[in-house]
PDB file of N, CA and C in Angstrom:
ATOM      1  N   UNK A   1      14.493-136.734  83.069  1.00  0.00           N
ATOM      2  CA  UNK A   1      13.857-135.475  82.743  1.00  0.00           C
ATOM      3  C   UNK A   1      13.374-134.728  83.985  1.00  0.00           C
ATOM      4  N   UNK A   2      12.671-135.925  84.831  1.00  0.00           N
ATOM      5  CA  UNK A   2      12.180-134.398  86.073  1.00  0.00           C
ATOM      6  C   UNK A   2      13.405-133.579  86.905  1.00  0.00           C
ATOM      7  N   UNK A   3      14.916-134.387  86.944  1.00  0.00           N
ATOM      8  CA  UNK A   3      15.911-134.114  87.453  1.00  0.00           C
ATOM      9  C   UNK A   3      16.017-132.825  86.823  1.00  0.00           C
ATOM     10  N   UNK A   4      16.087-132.733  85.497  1.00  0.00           N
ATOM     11  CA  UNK A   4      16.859-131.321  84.816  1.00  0.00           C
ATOM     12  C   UNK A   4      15.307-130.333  84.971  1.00  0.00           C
ATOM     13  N   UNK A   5      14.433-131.042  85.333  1.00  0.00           N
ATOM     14  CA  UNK A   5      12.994-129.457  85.569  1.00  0.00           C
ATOM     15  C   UNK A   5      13.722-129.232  87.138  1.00  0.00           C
ATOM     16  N   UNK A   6      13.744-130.026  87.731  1.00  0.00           N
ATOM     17  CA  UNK A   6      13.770-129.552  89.347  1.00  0.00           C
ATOM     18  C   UNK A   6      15.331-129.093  89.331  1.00  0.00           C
ATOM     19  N   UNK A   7      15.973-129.029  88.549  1.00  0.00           N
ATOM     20  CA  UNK A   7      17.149-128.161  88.351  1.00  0.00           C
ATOM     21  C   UNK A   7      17.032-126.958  87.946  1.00  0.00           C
ATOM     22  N   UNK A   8      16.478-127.071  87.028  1.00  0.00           N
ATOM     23  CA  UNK A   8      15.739-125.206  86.106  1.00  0.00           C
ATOM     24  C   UNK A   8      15.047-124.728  87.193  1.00  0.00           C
ATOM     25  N   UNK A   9      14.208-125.476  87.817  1.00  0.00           N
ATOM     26  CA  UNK A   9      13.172-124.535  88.690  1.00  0.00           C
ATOM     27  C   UNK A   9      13.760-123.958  89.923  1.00  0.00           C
ATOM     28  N   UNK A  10      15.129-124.824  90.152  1.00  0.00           N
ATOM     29  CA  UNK A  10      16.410-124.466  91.672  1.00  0.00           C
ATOM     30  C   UNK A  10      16.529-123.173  91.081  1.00  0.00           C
ATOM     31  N   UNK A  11      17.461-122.804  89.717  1.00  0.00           N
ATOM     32  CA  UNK A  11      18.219-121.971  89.531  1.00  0.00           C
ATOM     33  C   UNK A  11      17.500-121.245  89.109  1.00  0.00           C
ATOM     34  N   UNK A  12      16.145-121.087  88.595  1.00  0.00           N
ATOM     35  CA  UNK A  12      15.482-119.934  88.493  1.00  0.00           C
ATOM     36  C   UNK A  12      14.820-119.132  89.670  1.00  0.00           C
ATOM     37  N   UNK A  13      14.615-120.517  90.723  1.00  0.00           N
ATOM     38  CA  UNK A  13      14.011-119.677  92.333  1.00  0.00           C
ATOM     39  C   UNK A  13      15.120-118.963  92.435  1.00  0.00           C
ATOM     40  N   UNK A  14      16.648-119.578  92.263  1.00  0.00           N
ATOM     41  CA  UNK A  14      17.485-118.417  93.163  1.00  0.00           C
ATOM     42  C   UNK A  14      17.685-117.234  92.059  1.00  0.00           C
ATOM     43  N   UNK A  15      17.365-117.545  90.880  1.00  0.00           N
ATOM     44  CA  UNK A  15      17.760-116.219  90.214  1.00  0.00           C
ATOM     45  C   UNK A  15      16.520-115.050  90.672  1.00  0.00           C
ATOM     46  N   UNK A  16      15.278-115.516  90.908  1.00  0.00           N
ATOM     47  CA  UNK A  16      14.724-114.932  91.804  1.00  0.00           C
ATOM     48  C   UNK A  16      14.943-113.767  92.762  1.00  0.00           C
ATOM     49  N   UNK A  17      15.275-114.643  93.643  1.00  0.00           N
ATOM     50  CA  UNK A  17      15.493-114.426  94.814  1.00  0.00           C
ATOM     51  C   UNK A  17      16.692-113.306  94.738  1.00  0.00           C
ATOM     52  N   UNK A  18      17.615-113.611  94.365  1.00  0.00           N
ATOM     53  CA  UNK A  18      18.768-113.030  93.551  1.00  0.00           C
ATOM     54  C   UNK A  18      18.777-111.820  93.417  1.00  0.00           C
ATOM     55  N   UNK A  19      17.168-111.212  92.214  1.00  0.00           N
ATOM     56  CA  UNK A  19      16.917-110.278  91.835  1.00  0.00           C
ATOM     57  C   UNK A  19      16.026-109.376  93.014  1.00  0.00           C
ATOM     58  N   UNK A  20      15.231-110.151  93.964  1.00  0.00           N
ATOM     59  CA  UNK A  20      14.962-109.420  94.811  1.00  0.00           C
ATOM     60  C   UNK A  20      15.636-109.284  96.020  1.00  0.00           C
ATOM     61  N   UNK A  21      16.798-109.498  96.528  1.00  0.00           N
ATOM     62  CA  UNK A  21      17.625-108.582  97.112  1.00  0.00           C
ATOM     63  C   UNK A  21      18.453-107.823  96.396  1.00  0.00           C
ATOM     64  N   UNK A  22      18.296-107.488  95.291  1.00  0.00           N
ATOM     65  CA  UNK A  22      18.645-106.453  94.452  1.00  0.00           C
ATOM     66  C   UNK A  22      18.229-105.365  94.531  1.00  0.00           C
ATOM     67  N   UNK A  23      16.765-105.404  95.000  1.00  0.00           N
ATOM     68  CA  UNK A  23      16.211-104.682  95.337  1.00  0.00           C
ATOM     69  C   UNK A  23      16.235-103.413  96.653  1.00  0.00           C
ATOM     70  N   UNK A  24      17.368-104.664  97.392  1.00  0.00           N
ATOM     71  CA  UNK A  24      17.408-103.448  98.344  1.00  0.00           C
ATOM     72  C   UNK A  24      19.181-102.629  98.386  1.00  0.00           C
ATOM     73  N   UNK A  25      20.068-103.422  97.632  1.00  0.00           N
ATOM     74  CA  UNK A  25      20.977-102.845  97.275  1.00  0.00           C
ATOM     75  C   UNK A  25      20.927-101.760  96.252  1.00  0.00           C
ATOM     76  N   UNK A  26      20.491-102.161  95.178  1.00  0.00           N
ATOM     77  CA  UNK A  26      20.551-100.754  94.222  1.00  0.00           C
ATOM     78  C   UNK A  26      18.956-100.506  94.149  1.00  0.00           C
ATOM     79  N   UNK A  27      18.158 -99.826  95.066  1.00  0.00           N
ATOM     80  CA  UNK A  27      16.890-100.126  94.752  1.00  0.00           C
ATOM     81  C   UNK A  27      16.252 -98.867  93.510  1.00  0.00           C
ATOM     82  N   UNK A  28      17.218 -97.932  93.359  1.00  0.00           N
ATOM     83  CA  UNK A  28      16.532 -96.643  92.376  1.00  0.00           C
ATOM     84  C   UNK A  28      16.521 -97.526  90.836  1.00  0.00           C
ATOM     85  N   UNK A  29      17.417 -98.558  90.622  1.00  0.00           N
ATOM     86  CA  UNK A  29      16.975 -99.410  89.204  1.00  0.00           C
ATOM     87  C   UNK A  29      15.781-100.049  89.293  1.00  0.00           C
ATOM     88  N   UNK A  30      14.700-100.235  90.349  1.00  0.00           N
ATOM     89  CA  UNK A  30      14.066-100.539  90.548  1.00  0.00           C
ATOM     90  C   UNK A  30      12.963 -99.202  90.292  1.00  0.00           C
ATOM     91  N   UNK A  31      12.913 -98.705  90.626  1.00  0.00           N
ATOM     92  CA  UNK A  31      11.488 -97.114  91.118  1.00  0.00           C
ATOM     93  C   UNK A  31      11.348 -97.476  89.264  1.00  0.00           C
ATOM     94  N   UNK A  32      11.983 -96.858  88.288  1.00  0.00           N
ATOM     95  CA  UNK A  32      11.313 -96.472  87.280  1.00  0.00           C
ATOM     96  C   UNK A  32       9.697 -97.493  86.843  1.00  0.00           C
ATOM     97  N   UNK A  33       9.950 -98.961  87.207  1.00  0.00           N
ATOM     98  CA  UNK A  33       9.410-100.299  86.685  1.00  0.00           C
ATOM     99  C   UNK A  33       8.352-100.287  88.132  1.00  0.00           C
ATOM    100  N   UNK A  34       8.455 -99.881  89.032  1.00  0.00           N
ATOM    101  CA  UNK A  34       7.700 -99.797  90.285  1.00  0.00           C
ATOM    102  C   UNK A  34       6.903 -98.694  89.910  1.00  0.00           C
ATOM    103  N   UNK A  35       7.071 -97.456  89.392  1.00  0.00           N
ATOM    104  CA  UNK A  35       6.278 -95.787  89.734  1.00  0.00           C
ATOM    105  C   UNK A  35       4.961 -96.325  88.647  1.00  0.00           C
ATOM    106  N   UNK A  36       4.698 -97.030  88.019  1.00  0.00           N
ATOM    107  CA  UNK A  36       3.748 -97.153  87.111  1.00  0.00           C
ATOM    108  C   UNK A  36       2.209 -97.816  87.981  1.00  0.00           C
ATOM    109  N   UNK A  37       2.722 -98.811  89.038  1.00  0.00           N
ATOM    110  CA  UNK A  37       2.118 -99.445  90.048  1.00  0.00           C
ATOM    111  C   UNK A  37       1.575 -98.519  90.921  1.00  0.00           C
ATOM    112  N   UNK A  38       2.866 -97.607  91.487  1.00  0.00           N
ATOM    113  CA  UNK A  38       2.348 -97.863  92.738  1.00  0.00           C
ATOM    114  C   UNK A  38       3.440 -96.003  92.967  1.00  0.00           C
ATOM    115  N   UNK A  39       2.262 -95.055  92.558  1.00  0.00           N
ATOM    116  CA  UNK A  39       3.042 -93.867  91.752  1.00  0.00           C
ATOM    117  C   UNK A  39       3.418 -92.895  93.314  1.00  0.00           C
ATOM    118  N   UNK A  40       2.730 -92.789  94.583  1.00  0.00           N
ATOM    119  CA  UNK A  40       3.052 -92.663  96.004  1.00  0.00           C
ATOM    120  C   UNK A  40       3.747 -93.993  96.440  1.00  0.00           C
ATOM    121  N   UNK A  41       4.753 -93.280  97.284  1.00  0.00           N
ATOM    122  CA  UNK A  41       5.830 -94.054  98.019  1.00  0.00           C
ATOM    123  C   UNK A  41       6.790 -95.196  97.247  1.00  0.00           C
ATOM    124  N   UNK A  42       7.073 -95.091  96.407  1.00  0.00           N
ATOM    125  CA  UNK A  42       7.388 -95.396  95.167  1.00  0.00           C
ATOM    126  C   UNK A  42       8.593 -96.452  95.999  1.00  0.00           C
ATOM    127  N   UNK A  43       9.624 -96.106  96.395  1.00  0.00           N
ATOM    128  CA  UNK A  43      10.581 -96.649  97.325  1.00  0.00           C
ATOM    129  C   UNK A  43      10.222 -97.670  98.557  1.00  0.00           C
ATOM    130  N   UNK A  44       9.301 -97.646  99.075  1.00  0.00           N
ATOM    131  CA  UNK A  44       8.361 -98.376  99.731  1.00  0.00           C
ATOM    132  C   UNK A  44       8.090 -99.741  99.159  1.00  0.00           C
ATOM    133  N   UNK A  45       7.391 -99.560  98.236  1.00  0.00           N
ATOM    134  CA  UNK A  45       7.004-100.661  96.989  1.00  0.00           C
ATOM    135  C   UNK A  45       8.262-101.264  96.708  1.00  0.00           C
ATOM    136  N   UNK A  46       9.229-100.681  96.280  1.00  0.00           N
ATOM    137  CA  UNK A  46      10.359-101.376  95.558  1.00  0.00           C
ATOM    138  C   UNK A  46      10.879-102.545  97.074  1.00  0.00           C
ATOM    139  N   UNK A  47      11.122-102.001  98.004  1.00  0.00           N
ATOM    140  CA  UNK A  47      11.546-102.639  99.272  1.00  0.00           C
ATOM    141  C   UNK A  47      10.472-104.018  99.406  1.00  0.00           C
ATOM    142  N   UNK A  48       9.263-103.659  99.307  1.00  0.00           N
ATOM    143  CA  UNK A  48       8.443-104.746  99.529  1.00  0.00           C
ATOM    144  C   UNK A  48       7.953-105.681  98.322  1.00  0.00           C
ATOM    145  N   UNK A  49       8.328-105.180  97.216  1.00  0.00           N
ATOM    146  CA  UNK A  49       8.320-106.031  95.860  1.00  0.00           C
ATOM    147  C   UNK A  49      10.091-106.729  95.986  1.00  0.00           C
ATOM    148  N   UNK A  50      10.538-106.386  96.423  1.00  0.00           N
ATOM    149  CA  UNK A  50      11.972-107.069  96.973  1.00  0.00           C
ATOM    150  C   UNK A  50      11.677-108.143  97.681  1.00  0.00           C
ATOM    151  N   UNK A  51      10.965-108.048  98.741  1.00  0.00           N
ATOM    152  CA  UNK A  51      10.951-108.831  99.729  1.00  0.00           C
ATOM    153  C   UNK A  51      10.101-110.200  99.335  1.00  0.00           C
ATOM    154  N   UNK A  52       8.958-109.729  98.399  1.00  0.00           N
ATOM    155  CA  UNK A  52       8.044-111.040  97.701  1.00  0.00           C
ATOM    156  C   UNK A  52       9.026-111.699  97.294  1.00  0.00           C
ATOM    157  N   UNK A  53       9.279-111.002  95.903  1.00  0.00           N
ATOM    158  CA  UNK A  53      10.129-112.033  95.016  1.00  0.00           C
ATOM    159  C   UNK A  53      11.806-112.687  95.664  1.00  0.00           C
ATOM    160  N   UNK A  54      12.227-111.865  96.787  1.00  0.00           N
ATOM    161  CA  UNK A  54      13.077-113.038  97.511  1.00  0.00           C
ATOM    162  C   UNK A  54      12.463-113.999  97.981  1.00  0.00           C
ATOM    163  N   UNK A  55      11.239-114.161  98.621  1.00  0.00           N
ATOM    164  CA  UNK A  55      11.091-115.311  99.622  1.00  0.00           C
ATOM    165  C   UNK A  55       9.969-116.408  98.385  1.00  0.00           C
ATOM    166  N   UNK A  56       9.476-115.661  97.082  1.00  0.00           N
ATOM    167  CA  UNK A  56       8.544-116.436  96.348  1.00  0.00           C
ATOM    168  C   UNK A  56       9.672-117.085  94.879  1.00  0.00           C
ATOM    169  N   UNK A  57      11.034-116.416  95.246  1.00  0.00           N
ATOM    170  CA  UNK A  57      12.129-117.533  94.739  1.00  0.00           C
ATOM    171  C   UNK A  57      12.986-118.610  95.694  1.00  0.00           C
ATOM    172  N   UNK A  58      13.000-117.959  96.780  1.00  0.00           N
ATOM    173  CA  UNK A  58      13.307-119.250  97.549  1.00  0.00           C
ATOM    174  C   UNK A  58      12.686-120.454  97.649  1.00  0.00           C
ATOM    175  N   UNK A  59      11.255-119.811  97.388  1.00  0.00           N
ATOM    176  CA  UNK A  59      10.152-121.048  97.680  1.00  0.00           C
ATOM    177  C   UNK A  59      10.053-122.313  96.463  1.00  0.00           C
ATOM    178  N   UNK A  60      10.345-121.155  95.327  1.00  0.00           N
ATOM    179  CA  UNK A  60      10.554-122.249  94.197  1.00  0.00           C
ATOM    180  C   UNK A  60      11.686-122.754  94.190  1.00  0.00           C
ATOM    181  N   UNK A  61      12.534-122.508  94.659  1.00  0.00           N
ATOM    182  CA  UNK A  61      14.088-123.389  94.512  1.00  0.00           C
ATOM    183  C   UNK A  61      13.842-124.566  95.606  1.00  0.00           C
ATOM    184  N   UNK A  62      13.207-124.439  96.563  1.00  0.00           N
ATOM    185  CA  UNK A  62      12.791-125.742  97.129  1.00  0.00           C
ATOM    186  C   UNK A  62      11.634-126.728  96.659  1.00  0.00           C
ATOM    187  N   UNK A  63      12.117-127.793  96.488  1.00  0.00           N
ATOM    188  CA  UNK A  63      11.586-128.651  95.565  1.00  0.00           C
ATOM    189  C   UNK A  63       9.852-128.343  96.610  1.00  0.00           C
ATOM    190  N   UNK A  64      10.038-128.646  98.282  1.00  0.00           N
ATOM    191  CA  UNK A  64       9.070-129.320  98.894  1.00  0.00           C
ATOM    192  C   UNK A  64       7.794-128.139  98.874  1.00  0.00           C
ATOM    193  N   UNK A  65       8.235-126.618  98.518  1.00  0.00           N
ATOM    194  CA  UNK A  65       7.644-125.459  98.706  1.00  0.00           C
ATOM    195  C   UNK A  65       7.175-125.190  97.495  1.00  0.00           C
ATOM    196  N   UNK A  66       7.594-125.808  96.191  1.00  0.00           N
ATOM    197  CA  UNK A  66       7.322-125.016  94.837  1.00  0.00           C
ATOM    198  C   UNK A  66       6.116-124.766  94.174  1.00  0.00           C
ATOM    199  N   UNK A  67       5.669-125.847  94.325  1.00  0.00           N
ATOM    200  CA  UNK A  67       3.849-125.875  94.058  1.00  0.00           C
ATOM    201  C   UNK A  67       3.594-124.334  95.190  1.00  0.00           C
ATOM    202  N   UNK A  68       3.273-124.278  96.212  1.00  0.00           N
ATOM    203  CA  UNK A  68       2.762-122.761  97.097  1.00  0.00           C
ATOM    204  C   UNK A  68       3.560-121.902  96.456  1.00  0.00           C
ATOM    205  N   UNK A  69       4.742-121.461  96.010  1.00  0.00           N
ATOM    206  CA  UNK A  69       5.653-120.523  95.776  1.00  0.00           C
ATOM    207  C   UNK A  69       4.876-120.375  94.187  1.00  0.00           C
ATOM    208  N   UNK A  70       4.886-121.089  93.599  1.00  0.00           N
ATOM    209  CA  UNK A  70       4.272-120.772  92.165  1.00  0.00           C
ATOM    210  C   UNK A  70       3.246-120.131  91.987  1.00  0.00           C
ATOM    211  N   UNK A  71       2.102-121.079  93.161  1.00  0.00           N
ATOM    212  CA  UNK A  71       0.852-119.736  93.562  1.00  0.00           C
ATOM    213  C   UNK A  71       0.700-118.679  93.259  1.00  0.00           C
ATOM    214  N   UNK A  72       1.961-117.905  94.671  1.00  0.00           N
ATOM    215  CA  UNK A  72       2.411-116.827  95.113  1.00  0.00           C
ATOM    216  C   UNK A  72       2.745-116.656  94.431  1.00  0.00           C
ATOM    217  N   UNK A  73       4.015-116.743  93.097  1.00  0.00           N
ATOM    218  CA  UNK A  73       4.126-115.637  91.852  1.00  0.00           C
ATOM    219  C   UNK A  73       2.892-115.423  90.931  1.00  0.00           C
ATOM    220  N   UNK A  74       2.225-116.115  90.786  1.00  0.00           N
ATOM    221  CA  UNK A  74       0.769-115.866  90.079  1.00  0.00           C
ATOM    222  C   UNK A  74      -0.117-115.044  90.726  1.00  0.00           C
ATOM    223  N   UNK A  75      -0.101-114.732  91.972  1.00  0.00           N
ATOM    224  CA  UNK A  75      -0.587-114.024  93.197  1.00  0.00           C
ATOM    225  C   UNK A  75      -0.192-112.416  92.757  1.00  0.00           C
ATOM    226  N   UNK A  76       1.137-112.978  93.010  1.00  0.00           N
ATOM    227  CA  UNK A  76       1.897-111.454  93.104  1.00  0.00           C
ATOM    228  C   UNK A  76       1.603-111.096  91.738  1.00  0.00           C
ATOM    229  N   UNK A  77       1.821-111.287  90.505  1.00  0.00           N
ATOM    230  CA  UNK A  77       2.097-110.867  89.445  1.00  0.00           C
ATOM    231  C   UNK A  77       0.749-110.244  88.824  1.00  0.00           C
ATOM    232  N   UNK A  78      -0.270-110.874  89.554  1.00  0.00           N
ATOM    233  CA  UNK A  78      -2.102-110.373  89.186  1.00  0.00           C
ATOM    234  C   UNK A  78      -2.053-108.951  90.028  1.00  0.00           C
ATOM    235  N   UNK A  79      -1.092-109.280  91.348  1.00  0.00           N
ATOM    236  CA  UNK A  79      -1.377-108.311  92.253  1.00  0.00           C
ATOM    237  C   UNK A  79      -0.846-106.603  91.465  1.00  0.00           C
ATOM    238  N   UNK A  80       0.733-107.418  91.055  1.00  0.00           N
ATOM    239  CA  UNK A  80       1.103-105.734  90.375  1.00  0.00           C
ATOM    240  C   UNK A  80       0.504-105.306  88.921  1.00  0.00           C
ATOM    241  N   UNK A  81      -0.007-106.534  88.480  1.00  0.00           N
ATOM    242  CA  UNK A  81      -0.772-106.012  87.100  1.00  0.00           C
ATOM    243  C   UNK A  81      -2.437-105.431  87.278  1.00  0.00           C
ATOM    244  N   UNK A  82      -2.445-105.632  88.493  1.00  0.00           N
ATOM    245  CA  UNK A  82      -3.674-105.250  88.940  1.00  0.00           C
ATOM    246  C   UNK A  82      -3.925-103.430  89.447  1.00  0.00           C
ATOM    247  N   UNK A  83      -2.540-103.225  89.889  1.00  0.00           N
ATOM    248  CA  UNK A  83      -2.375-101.870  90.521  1.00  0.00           C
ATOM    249  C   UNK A  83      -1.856-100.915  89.270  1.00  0.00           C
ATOM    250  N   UNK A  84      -1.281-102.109  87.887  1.00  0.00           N
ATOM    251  CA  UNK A  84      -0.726-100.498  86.863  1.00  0.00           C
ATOM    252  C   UNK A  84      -1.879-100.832  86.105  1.00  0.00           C
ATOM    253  N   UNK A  85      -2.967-101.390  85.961  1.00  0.00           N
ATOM    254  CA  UNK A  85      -3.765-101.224  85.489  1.00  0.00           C
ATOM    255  C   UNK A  85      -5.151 -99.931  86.491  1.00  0.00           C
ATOM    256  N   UNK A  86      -4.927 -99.771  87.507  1.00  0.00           N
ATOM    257  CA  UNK A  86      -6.001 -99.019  88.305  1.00  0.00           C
ATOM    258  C   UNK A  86      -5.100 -97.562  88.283  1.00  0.00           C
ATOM    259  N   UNK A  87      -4.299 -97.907  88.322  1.00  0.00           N
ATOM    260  CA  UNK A  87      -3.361 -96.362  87.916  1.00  0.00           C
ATOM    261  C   UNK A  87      -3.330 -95.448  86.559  1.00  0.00           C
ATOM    262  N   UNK A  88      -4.042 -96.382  85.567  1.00  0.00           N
ATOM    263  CA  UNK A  88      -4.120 -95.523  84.295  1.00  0.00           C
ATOM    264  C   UNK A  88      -5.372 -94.959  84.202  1.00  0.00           C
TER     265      UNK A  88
END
């Protein structure tokens, strides 16, 4: 059993990660889900909400990093629910 978690948790860091260099290839699918956050420099945000969630899915796809990387998405995720909530 912990084999197939530390398998789910590989392929979900890289789906991660995945999704945030997505971010900098098509980044305007990004602005609509970003402008609610962070409603100046809108493109800015998307680049640097890219850049978290690449390196806070890498972190979980490594077994030795995942505990800190999990943190950091709990981090981040207070962080952007924190900014579309001060924006309304």
């Amino acid at each position: 059993m912990p084999e197939q978690n530390s398998r789910a948790a590989k392929v979900a860091g890289l789906v991660l990660a995945g999704t945030g260099l997505s971010h900098f290839v098509v980044p305007q699918v990004y602005e609509g889900f970003t402008k609610p956050a962070f409603p100046t420099n809108t493109r800015t945000h998307v680049y640097i909400d890219g850049g978290i969630e690449t390196a806070v899915g890498l972190g979980i796809a490594a077994r030795r990093t995942r505990k800190f990387a999990l943190l950091g998405l709990v981090a981040y995720l207070l962080y952007l629910g924190g900014n579309v909530v001060r924006q309304k």
